[in-house]
PDB file of N, CA and C in Angstrom:
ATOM      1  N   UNK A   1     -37.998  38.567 -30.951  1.00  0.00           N
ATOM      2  CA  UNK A   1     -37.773  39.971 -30.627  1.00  0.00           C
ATOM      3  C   UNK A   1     -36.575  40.079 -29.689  1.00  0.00           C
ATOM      4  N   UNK A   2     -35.776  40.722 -30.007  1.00  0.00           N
ATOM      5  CA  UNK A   2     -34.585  41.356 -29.347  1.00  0.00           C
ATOM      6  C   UNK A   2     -34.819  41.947 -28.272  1.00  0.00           C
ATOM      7  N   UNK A   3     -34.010  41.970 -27.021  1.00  0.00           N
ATOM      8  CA  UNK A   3     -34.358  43.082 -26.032  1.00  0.00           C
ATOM      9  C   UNK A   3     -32.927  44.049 -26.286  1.00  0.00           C
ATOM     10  N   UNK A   4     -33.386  45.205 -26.148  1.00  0.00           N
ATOM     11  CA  UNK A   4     -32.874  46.482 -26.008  1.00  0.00           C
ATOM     12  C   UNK A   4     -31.527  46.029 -24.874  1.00  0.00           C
ATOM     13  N   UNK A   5     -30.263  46.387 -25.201  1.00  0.00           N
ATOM     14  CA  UNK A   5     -29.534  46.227 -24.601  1.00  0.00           C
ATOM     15  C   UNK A   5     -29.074  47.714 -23.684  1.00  0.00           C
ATOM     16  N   UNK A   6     -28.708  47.425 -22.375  1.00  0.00           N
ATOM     17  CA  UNK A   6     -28.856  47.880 -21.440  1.00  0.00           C
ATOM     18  C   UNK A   6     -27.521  48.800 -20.835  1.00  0.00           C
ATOM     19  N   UNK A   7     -26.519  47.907 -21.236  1.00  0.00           N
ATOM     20  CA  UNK A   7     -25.148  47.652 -20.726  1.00  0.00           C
ATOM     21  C   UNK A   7     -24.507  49.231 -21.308  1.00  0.00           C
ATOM     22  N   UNK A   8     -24.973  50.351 -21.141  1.00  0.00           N
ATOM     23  CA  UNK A   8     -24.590  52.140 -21.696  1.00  0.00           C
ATOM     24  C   UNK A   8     -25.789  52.749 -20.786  1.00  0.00           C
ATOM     25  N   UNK A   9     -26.388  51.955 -19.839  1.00  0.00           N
ATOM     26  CA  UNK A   9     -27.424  53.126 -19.184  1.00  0.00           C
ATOM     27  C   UNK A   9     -26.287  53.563 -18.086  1.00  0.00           C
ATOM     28  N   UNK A  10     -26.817  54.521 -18.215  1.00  0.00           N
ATOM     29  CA  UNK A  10     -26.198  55.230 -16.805  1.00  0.00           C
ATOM     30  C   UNK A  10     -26.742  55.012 -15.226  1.00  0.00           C
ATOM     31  N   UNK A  11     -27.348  53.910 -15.116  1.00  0.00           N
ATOM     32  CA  UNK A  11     -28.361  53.116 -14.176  1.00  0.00           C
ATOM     33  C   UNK A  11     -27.745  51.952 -13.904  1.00  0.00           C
ATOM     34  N   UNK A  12     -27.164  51.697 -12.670  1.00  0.00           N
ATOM     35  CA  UNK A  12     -26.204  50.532 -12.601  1.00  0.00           C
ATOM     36  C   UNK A  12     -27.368  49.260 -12.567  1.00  0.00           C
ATOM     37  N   UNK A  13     -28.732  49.733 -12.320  1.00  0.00           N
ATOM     38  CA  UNK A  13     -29.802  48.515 -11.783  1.00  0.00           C
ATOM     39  C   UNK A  13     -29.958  47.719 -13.004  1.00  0.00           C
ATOM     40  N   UNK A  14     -29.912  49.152 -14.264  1.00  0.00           N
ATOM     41  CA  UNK A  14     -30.367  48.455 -15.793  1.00  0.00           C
ATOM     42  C   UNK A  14     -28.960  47.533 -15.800  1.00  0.00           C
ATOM     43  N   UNK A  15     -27.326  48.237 -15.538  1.00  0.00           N
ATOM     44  CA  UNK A  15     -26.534  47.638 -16.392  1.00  0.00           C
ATOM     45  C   UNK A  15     -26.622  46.139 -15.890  1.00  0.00           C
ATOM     46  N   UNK A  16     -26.863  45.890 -14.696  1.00  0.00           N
ATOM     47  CA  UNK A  16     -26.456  44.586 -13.661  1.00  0.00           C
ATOM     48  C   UNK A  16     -27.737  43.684 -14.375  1.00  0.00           C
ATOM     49  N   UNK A  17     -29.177  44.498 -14.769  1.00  0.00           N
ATOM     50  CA  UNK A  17     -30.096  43.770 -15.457  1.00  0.00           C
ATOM     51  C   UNK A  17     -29.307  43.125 -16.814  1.00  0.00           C
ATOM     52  N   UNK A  18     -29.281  44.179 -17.394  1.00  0.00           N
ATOM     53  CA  UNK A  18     -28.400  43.280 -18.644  1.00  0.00           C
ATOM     54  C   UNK A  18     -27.713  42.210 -18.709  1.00  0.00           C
ATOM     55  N   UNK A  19     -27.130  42.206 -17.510  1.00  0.00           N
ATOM     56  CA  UNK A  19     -25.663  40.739 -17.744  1.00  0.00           C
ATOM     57  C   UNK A  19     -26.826  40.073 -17.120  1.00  0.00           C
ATOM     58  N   UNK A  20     -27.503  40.090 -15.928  1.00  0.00           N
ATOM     59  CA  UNK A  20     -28.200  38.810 -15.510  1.00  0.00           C
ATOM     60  C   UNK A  20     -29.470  38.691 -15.110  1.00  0.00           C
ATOM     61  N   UNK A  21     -30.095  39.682 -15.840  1.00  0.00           N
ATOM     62  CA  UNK A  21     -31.834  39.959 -15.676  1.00  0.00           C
ATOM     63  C   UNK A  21     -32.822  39.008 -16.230  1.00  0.00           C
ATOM     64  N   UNK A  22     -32.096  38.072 -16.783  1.00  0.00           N
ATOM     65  CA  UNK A  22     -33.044  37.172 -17.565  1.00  0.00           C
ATOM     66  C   UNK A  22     -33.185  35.924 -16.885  1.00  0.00           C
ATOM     67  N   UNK A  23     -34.223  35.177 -16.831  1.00  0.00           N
ATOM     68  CA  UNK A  23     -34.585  34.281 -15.160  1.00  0.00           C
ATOM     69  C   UNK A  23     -33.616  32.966 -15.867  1.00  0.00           C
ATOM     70  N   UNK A  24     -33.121  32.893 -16.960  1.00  0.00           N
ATOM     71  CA  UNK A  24     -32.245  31.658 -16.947  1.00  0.00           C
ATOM     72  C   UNK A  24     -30.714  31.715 -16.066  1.00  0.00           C
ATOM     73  N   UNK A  25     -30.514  33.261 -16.399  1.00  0.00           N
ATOM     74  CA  UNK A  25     -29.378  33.475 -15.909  1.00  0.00           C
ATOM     75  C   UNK A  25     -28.855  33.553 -14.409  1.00  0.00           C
ATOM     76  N   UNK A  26     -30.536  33.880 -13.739  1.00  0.00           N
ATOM     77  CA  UNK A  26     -30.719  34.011 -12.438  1.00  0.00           C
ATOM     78  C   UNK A  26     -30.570  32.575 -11.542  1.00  0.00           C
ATOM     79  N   UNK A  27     -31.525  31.579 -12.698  1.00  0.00           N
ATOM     80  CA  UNK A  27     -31.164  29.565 -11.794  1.00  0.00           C
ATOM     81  C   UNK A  27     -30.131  29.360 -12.265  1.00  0.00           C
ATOM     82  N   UNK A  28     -29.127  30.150 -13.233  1.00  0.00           N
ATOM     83  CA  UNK A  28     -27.994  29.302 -13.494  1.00  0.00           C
ATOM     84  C   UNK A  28     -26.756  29.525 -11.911  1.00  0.00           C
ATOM     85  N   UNK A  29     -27.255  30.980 -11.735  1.00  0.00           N
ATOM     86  CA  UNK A  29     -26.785  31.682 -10.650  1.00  0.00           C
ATOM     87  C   UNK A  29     -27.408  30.798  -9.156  1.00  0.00           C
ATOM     88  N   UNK A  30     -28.380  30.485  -8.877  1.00  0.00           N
ATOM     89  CA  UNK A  30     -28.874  29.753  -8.108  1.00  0.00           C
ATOM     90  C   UNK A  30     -27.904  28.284  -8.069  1.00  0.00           C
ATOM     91  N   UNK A  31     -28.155  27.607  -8.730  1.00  0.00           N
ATOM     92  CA  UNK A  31     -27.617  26.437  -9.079  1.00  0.00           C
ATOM     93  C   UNK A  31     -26.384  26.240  -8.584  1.00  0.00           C
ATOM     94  N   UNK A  32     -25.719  27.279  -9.202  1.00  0.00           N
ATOM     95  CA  UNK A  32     -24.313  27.248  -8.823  1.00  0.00           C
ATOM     96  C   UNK A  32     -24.183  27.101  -7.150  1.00  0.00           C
ATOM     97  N   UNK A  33     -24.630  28.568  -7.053  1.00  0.00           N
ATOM     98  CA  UNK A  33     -24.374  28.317  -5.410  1.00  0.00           C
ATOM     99  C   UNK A  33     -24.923  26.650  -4.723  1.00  0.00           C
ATOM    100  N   UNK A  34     -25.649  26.536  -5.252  1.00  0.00           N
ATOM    101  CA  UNK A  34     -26.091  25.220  -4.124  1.00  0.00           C
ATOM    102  C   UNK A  34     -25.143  24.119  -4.796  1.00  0.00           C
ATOM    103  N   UNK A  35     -24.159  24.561  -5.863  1.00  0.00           N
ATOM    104  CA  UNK A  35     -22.897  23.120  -5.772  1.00  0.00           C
ATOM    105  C   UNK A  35     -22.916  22.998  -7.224  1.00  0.00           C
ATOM    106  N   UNK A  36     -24.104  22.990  -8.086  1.00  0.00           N
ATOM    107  CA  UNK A  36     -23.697  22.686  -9.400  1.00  0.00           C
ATOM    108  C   UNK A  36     -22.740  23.497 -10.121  1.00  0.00           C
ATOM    109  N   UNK A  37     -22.161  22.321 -11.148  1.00  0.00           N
ATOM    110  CA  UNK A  37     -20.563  23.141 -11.526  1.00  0.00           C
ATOM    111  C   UNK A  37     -20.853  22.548 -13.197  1.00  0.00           C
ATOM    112  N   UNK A  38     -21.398  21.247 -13.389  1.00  0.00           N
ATOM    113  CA  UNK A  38     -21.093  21.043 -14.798  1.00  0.00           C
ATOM    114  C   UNK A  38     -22.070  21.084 -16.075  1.00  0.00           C
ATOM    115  N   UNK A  39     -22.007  21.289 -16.642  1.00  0.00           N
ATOM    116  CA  UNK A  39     -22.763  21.481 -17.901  1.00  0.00           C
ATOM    117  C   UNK A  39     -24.243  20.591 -17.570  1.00  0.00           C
ATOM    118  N   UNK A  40     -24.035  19.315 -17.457  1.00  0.00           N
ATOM    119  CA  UNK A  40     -25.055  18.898 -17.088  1.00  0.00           C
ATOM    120  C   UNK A  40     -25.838  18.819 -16.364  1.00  0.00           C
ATOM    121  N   UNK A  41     -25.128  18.679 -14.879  1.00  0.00           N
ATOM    122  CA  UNK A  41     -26.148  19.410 -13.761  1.00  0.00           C
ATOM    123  C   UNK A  41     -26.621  20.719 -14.063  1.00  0.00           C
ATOM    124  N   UNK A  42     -26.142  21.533 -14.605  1.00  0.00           N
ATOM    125  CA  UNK A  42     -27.340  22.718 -15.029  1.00  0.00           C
ATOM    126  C   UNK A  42     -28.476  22.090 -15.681  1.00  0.00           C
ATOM    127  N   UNK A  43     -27.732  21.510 -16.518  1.00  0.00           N
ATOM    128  CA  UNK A  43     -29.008  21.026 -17.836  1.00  0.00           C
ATOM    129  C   UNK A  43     -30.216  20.216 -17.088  1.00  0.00           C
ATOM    130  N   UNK A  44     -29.765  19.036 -16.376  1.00  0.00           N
ATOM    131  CA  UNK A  44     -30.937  18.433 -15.772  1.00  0.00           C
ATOM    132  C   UNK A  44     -31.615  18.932 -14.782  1.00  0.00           C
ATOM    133  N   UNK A  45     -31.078  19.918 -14.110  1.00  0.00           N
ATOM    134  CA  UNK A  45     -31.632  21.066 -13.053  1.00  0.00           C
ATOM    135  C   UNK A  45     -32.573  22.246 -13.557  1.00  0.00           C
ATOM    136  N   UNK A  46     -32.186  22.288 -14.820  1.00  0.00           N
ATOM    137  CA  UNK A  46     -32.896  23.742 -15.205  1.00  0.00           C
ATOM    138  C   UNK A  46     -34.328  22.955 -16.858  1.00  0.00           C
ATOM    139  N   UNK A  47     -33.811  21.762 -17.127  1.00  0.00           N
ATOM    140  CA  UNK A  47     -34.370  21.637 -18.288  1.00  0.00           C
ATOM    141  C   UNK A  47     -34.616  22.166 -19.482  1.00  0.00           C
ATOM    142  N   UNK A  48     -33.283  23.129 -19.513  1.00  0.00           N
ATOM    143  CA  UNK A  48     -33.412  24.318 -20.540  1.00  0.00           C
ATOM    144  C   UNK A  48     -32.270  23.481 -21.753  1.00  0.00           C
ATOM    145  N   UNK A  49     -32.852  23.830 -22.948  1.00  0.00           N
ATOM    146  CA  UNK A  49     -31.972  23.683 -23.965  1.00  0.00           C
ATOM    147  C   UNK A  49     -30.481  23.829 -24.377  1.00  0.00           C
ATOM    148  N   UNK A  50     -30.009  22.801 -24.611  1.00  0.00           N
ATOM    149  CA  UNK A  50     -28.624  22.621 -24.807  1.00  0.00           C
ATOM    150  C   UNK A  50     -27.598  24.219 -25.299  1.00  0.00           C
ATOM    151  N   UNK A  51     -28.271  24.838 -26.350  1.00  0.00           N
ATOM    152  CA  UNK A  51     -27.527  25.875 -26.803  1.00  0.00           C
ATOM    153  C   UNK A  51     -28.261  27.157 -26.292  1.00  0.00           C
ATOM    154  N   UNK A  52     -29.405  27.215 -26.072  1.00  0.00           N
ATOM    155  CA  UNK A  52     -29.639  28.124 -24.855  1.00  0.00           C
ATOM    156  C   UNK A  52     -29.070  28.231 -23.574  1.00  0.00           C
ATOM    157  N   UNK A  53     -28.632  27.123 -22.888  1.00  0.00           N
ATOM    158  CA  UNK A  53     -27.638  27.254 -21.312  1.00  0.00           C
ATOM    159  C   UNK A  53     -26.243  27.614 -21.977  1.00  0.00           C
ATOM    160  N   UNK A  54     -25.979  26.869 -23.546  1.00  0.00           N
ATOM    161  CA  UNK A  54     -24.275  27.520 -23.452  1.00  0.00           C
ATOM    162  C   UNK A  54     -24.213  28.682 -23.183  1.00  0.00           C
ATOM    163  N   UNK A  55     -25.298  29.374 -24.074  1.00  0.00           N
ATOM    164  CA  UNK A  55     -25.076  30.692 -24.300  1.00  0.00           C
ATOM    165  C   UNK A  55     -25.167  31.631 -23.130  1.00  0.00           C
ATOM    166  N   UNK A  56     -25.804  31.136 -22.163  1.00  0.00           N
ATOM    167  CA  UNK A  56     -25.842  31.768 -20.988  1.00  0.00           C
ATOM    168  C   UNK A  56     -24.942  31.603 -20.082  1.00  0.00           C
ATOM    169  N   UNK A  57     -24.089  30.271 -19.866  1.00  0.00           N
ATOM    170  CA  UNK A  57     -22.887  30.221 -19.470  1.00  0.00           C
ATOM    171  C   UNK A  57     -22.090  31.125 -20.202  1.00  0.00           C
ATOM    172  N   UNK A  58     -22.054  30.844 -21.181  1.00  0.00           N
ATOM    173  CA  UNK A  58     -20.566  31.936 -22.015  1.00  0.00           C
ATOM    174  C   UNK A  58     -21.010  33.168 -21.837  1.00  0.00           C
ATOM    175  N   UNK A  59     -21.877  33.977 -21.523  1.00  0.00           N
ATOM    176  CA  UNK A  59     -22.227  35.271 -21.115  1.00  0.00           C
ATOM    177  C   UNK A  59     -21.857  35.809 -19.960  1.00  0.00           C
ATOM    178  N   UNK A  60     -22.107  34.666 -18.665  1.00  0.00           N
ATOM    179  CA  UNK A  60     -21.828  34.653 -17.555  1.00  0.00           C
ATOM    180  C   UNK A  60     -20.436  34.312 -17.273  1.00  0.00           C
ATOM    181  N   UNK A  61     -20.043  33.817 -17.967  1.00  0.00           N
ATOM    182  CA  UNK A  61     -17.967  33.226 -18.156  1.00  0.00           C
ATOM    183  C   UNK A  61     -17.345  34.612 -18.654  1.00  0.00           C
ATOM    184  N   UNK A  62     -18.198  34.982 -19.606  1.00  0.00           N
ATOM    185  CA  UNK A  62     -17.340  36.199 -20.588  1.00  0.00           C
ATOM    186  C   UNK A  62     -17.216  37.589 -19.358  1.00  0.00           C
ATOM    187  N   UNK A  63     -18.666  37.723 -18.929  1.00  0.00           N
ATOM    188  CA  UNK A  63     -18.294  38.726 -17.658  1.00  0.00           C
ATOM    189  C   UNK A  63     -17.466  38.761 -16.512  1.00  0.00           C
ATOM    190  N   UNK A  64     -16.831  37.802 -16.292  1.00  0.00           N
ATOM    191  CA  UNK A  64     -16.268  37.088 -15.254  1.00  0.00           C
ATOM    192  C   UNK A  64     -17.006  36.808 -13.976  1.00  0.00           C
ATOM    193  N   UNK A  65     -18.378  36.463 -14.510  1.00  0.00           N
ATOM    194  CA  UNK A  65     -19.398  35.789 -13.350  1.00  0.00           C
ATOM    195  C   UNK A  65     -19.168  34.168 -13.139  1.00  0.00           C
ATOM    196  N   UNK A  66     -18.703  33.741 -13.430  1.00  0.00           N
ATOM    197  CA  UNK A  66     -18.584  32.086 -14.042  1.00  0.00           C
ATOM    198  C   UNK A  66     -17.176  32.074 -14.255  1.00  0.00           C
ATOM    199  N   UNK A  67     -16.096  31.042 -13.819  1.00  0.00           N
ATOM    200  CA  UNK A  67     -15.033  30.835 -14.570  1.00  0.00           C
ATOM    201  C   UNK A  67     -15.008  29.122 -15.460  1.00  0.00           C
ATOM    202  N   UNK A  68     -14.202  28.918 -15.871  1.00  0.00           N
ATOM    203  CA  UNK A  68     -13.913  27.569 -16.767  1.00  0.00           C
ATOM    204  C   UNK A  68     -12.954  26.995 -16.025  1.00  0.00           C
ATOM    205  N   UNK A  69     -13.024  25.721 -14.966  1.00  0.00           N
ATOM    206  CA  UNK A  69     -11.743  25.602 -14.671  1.00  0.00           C
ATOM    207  C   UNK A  69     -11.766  23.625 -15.120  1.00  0.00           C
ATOM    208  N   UNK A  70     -10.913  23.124 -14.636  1.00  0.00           N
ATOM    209  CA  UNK A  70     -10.713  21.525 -15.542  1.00  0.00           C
ATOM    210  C   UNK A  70     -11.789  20.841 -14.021  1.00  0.00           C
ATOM    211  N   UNK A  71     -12.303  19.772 -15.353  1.00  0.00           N
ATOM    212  CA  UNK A  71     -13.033  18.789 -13.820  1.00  0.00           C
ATOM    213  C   UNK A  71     -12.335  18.504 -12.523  1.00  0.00           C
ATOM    214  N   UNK A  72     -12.942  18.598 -11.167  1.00  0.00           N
ATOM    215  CA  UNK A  72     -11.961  17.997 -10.560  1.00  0.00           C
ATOM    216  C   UNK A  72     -11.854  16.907 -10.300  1.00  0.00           C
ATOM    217  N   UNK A  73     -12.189  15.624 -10.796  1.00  0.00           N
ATOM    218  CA  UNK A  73     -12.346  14.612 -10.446  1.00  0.00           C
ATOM    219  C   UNK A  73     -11.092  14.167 -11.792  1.00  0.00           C
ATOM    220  N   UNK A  74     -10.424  14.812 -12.432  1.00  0.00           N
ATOM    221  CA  UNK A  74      -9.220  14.658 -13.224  1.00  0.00           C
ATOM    222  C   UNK A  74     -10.008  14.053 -14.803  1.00  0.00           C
ATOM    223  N   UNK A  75     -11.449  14.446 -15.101  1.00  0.00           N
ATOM    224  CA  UNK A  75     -11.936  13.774 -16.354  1.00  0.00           C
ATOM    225  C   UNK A  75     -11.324  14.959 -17.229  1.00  0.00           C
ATOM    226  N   UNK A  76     -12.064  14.673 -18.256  1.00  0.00           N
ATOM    227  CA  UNK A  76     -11.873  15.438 -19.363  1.00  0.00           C
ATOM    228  C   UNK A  76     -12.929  16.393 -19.548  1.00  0.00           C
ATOM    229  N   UNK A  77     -13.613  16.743 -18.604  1.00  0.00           N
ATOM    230  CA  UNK A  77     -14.590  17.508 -18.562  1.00  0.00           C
ATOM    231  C   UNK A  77     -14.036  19.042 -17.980  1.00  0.00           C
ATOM    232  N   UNK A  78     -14.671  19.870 -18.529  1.00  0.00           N
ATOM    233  CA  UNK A  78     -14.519  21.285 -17.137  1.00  0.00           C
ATOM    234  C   UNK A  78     -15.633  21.416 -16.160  1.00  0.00           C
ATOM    235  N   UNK A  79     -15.991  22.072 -15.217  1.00  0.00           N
ATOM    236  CA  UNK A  79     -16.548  22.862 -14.602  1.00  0.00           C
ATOM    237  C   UNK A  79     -16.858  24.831 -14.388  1.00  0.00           C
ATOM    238  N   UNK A  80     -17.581  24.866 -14.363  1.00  0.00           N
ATOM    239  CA  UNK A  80     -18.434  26.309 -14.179  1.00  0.00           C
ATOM    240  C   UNK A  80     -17.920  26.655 -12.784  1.00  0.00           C
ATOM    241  N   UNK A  81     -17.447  27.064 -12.179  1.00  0.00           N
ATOM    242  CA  UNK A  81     -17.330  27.847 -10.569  1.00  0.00           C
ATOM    243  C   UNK A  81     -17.320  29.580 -10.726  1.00  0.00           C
ATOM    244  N   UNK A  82     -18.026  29.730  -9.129  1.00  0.00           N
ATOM    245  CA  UNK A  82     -18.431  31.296  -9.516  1.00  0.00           C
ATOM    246  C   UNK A  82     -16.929  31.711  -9.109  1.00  0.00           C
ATOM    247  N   UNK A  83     -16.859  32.823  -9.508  1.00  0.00           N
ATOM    248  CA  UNK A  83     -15.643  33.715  -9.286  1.00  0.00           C
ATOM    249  C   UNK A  83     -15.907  34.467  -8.277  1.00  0.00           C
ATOM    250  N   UNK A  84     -14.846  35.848  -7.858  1.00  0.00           N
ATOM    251  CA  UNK A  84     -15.293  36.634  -6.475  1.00  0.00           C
ATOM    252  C   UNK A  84     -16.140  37.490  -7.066  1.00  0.00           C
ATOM    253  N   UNK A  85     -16.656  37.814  -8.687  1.00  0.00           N
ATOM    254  CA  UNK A  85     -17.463  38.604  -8.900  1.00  0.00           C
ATOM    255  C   UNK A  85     -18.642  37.984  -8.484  1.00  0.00           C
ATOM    256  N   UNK A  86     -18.859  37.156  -8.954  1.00  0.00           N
ATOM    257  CA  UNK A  86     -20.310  36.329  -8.731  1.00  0.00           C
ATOM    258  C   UNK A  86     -20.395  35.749  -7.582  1.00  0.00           C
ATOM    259  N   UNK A  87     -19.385  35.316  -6.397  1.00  0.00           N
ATOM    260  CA  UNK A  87     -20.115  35.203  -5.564  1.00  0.00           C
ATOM    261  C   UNK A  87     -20.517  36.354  -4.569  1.00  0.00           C
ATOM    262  N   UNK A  88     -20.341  37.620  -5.182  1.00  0.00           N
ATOM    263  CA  UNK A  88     -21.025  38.746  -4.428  1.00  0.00           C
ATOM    264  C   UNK A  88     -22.054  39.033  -5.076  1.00  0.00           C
ATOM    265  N   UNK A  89     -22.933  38.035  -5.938  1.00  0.00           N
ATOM    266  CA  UNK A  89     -24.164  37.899  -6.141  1.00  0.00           C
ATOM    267  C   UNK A  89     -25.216  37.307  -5.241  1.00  0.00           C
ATOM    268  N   UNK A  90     -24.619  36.816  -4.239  1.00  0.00           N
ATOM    269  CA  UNK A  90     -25.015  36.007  -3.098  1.00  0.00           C
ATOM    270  C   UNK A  90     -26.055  37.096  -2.364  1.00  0.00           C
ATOM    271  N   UNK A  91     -25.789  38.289  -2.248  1.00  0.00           N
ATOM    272  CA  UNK A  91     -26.636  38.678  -1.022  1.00  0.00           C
ATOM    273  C   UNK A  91     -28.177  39.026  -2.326  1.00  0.00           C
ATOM    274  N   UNK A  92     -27.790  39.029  -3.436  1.00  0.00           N
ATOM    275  CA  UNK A  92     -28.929  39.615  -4.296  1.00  0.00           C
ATOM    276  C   UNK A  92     -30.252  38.096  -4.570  1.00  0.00           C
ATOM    277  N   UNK A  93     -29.053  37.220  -4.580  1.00  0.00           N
ATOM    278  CA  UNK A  93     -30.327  36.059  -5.013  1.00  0.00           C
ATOM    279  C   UNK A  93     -31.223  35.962  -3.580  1.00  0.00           C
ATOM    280  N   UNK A  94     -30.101  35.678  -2.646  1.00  0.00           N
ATOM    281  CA  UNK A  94     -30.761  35.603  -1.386  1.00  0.00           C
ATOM    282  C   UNK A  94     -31.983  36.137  -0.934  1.00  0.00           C
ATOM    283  N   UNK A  95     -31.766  37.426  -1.091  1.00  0.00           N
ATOM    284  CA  UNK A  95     -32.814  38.914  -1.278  1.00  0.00           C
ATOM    285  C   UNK A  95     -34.308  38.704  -2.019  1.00  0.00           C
ATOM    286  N   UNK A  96     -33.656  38.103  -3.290  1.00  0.00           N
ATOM    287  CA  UNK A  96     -34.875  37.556  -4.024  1.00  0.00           C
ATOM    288  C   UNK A  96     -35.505  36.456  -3.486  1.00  0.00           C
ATOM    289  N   UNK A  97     -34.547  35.190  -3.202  1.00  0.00           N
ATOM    290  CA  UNK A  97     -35.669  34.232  -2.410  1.00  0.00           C
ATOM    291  C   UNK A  97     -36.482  34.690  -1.332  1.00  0.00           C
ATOM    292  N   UNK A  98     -36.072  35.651  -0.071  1.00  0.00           N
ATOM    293  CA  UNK A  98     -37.018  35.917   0.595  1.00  0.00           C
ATOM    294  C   UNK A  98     -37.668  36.910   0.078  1.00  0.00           C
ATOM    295  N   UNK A  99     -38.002  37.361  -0.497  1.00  0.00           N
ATOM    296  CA  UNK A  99     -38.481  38.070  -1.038  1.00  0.00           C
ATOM    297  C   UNK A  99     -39.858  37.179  -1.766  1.00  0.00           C
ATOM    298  N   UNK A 100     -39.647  36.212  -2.254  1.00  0.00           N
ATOM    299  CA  UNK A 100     -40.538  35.450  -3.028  1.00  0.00           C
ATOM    300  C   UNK A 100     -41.167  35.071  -1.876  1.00  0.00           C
ATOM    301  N   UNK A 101     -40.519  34.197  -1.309  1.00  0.00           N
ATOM    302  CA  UNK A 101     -41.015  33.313  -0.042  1.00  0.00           C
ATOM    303  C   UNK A 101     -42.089  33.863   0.758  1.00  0.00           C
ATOM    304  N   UNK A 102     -41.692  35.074   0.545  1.00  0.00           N
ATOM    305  CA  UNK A 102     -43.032  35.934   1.531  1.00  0.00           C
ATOM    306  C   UNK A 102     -43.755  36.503   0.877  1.00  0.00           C
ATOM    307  N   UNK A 103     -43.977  37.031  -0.111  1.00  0.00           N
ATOM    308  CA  UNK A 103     -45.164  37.682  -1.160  1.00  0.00           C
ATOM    309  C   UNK A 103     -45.355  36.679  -2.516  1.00  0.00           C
ATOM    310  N   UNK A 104     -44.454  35.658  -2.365  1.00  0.00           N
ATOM    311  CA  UNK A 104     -45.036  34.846  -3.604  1.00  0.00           C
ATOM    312  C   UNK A 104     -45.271  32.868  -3.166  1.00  0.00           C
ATOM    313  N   UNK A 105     -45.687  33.073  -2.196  1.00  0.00           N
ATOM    314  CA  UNK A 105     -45.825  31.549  -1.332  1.00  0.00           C
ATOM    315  C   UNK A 105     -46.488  30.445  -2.701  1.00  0.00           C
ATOM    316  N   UNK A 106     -46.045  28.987  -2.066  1.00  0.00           N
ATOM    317  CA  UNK A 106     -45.998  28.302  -2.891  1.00  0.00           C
ATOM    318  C   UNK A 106     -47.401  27.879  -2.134  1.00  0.00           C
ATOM    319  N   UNK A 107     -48.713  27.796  -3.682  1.00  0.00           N
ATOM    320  CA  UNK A 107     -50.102  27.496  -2.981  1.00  0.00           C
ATOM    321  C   UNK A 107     -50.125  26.074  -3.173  1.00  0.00           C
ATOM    322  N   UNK A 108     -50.843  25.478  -1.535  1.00  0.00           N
ATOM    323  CA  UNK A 108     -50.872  24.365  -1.388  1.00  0.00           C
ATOM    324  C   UNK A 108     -52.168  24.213  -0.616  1.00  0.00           C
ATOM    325  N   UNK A 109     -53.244  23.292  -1.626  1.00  0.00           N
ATOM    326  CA  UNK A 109     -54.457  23.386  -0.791  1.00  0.00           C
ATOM    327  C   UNK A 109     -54.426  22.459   0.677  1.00  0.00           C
ATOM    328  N   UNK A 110     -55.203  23.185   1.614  1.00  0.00           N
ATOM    329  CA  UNK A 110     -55.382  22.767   2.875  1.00  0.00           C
ATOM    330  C   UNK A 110     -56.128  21.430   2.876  1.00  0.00           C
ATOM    331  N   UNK A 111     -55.977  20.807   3.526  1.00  0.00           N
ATOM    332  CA  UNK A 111     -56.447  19.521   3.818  1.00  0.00           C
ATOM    333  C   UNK A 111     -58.196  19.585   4.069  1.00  0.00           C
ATOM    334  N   UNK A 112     -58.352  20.860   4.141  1.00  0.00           N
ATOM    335  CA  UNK A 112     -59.837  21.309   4.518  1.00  0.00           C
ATOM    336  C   UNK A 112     -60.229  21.773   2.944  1.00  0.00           C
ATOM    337  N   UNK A 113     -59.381  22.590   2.345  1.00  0.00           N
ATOM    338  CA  UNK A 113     -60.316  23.009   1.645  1.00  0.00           C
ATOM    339  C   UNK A 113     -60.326  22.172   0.098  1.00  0.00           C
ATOM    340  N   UNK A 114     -61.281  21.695  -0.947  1.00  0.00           N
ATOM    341  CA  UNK A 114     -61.700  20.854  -1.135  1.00  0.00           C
ATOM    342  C   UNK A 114     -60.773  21.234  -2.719  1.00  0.00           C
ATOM    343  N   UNK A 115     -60.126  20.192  -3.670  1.00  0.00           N
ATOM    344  CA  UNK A 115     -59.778  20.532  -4.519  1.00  0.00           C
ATOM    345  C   UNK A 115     -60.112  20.628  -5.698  1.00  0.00           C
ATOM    346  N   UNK A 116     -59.669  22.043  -5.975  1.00  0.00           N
ATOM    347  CA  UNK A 116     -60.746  22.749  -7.196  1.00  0.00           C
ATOM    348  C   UNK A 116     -60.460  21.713  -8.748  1.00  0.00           C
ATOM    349  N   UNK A 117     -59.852  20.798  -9.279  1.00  0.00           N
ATOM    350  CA  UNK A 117     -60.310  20.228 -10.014  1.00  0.00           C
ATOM    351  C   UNK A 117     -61.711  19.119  -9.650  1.00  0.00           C
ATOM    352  N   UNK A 118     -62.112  18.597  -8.752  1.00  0.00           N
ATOM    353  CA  UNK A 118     -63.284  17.873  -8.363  1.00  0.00           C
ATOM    354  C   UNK A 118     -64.555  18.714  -8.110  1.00  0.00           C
ATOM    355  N   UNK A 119     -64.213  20.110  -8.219  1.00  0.00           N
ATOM    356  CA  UNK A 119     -65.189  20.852  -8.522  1.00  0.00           C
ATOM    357  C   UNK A 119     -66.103  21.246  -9.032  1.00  0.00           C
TER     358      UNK A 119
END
């Protein structure tokens, strides 16, 4: 099933959903910031499928969230780096991690209380 494309609402929340509302697009966005740049560090970071991450890179490249620039280590590879569009995505992911952090805590049983598979 298709989702309804977004990118003609007159709702900047929908249009900004469109380019990057979908949670792959959101760790690819994560990722980046904390340093990953190449195809593969996404891939082994996110465990998502080879032509599913292109496609989300080239979405995120095509908007000018993502640019293409040459490895820097002089291979024959490129790298992913955010642009000045995307890194003024920074205060939004941010937003979301605390945001999680405090209404969506990571459950970890207490040393007291007894664990529910031995139950």
């Amino acid at each position: 099933m298709q989702r309804k494309s977004m990118k003609e609402s007159p709702c900047p929340i929908a249009r900004t959903l469109d380019l990057i509302g979908e949670w792959w697009s959101i760790l690819i966005l994560r990722d980046a910031f904390q340093g990953k740049k190449r195809f593969t560090e996404f891939q082994q970071s996110l465990g998502l499928a080879k032509n599913v991450l292109s496609a989300r890179l080239h979405k995120l490249v095509d908007n000018g969230i993502l640019e293409i620039i040459p490895a820097s280590d002089g291979s024959a590879y490129h790298e992913y780096v955010l642009t000045d569009k995307g890194r003024s995505l920074q205060p939004v992911l941010i937003a979301l991690n605390q945001w999680g952090a405090s209404y969506l805590p990571q459950r970890r049983p207490s040393k007291l209380e007894p664990d529910r598979k031995t139950r």
